[in-house]
N, C-alpha and C. Protein backbone atom coordinates (compact mmCIF):
# COMPACT_ATOMS: atom_id res chain seq x y z
N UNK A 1 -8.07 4.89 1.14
CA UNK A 1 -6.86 4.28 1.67
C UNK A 1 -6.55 2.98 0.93
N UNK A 2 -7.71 2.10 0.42
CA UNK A 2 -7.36 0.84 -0.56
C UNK A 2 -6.91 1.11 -1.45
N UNK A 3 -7.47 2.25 -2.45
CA UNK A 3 -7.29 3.01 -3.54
C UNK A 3 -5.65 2.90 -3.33
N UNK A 4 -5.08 3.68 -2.08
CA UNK A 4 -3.19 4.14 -2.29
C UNK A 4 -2.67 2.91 -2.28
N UNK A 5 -3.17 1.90 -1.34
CA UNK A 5 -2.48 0.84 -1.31
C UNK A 5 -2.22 -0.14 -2.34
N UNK A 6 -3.59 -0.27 -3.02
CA UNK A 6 -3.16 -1.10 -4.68
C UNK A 6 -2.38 -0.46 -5.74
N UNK A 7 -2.18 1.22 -5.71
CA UNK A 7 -1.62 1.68 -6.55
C UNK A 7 -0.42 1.34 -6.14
N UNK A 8 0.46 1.81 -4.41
CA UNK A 8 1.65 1.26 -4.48
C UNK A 8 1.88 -0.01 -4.42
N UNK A 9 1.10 -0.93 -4.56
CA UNK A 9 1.43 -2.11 -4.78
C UNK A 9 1.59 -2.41 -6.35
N UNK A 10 0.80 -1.97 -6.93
CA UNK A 10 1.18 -1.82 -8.57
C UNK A 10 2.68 -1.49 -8.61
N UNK A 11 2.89 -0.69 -8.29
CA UNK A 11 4.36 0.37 -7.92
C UNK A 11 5.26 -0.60 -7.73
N UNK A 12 5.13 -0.80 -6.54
CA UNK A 12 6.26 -2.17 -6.16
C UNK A 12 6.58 -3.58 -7.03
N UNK A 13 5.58 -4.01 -7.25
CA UNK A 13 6.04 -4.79 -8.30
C UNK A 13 6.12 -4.11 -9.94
N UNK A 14 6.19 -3.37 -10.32
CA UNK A 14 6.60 -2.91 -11.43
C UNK A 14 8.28 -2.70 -10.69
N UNK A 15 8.34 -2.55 -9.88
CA UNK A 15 10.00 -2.11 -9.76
C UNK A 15 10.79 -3.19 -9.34
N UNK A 16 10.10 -4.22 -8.58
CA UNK A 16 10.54 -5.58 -8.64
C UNK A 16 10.60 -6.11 -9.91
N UNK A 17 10.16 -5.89 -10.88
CA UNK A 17 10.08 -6.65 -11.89
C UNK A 17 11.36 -6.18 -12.66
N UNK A 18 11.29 -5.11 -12.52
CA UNK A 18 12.94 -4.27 -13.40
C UNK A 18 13.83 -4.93 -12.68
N UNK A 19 13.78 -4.73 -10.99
CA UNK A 19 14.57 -4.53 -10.27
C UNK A 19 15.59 -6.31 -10.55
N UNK A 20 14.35 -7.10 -10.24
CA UNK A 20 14.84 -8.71 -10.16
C UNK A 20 15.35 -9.16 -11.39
N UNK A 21 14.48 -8.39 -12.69
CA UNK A 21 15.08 -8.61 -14.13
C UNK A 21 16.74 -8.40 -14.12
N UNK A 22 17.20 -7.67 -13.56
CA UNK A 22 18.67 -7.26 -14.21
C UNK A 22 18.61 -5.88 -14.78
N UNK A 23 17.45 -5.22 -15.07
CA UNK A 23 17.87 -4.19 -15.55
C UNK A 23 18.24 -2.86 -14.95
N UNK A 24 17.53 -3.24 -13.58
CA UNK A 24 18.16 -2.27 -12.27
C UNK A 24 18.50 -2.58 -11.24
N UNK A 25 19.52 -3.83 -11.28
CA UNK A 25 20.08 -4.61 -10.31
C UNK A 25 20.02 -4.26 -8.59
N UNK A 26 20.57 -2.76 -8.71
CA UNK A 26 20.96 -1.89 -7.58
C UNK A 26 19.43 -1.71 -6.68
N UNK A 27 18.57 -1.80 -7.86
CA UNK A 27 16.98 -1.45 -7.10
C UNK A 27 16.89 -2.37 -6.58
N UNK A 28 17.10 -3.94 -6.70
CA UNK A 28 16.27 -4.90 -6.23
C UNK A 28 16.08 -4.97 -4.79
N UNK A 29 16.65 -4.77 -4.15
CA UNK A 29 16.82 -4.56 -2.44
C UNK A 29 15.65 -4.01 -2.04
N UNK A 30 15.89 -2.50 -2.72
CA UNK A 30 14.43 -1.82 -2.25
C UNK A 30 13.07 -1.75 -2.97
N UNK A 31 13.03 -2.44 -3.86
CA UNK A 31 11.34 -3.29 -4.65
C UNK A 31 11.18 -3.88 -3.53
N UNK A 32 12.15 -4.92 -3.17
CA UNK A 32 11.77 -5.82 -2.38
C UNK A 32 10.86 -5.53 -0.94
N UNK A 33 11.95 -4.59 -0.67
CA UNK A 33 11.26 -3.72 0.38
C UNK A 33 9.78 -3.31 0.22
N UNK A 34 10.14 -2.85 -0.69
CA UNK A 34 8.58 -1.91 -0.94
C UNK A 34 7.28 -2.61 -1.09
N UNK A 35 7.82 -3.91 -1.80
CA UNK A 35 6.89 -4.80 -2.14
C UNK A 35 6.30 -5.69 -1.24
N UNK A 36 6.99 -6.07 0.07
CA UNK A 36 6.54 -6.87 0.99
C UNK A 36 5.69 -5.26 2.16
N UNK A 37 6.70 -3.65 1.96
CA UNK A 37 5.98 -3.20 2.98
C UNK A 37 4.43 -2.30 2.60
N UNK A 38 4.12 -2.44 1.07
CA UNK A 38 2.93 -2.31 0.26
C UNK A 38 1.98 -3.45 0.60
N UNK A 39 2.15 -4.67 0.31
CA UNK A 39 1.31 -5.80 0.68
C UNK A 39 1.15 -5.90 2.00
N UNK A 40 1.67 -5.53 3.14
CA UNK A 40 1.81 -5.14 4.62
C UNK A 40 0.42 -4.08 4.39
N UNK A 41 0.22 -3.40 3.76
CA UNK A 41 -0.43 -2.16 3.92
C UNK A 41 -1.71 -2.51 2.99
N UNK A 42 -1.86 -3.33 2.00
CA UNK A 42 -2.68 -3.46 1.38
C UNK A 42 -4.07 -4.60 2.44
N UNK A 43 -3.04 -5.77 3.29
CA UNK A 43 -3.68 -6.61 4.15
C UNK A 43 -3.89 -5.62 5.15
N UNK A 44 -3.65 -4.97 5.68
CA UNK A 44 -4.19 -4.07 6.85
C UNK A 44 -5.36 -3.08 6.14
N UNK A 45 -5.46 -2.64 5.09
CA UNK A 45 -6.30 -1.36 4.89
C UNK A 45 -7.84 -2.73 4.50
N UNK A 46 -7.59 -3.90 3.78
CA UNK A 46 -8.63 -4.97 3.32
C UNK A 46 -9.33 -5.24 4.90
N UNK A 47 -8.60 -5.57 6.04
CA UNK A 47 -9.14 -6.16 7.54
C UNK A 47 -9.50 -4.88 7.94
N UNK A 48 -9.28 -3.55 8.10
CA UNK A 48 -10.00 -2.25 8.24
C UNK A 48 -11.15 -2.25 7.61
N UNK A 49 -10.96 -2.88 5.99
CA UNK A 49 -12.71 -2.22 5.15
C UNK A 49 -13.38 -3.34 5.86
N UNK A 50 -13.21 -4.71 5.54
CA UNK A 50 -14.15 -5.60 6.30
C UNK A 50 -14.71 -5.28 8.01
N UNK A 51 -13.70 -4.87 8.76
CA UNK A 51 -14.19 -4.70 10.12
C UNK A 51 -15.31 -2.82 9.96
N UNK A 52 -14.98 -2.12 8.99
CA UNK A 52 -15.71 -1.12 9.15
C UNK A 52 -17.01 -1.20 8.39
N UNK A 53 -17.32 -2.53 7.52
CA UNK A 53 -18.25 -2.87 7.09
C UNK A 53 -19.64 -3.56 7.94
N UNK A 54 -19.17 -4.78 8.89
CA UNK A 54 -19.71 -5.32 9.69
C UNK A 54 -20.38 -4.42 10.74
């Protein structure tokens, strides 16, 4: 589950990065999206491994 979450977080900011550049203006809305609801998912799956570690 960390594994999916850093990949779409890779994801998201690669498309923020187009998106905010100008070169896919229309995307930037939803990088944005993606990018705050990837890091949403990346901090939840990190407090899952730590609590299933302990």
């Amino acid at each position: 589950m960390l594994y999916y979450a850093l990949v779409f977080l890779v994801i998201a900011l690669v498309a923020g990065i187009l998106g905010f550049g100008g070169i896919a203006g229309a995307s930037a809305g939803i990088a944005q999206i993606l990018f705050f609801l990837f890091l949403a998912f990346l901090v939840i799956s990190l407090v899952i491994g730590f609590i299933r570690r302990t």
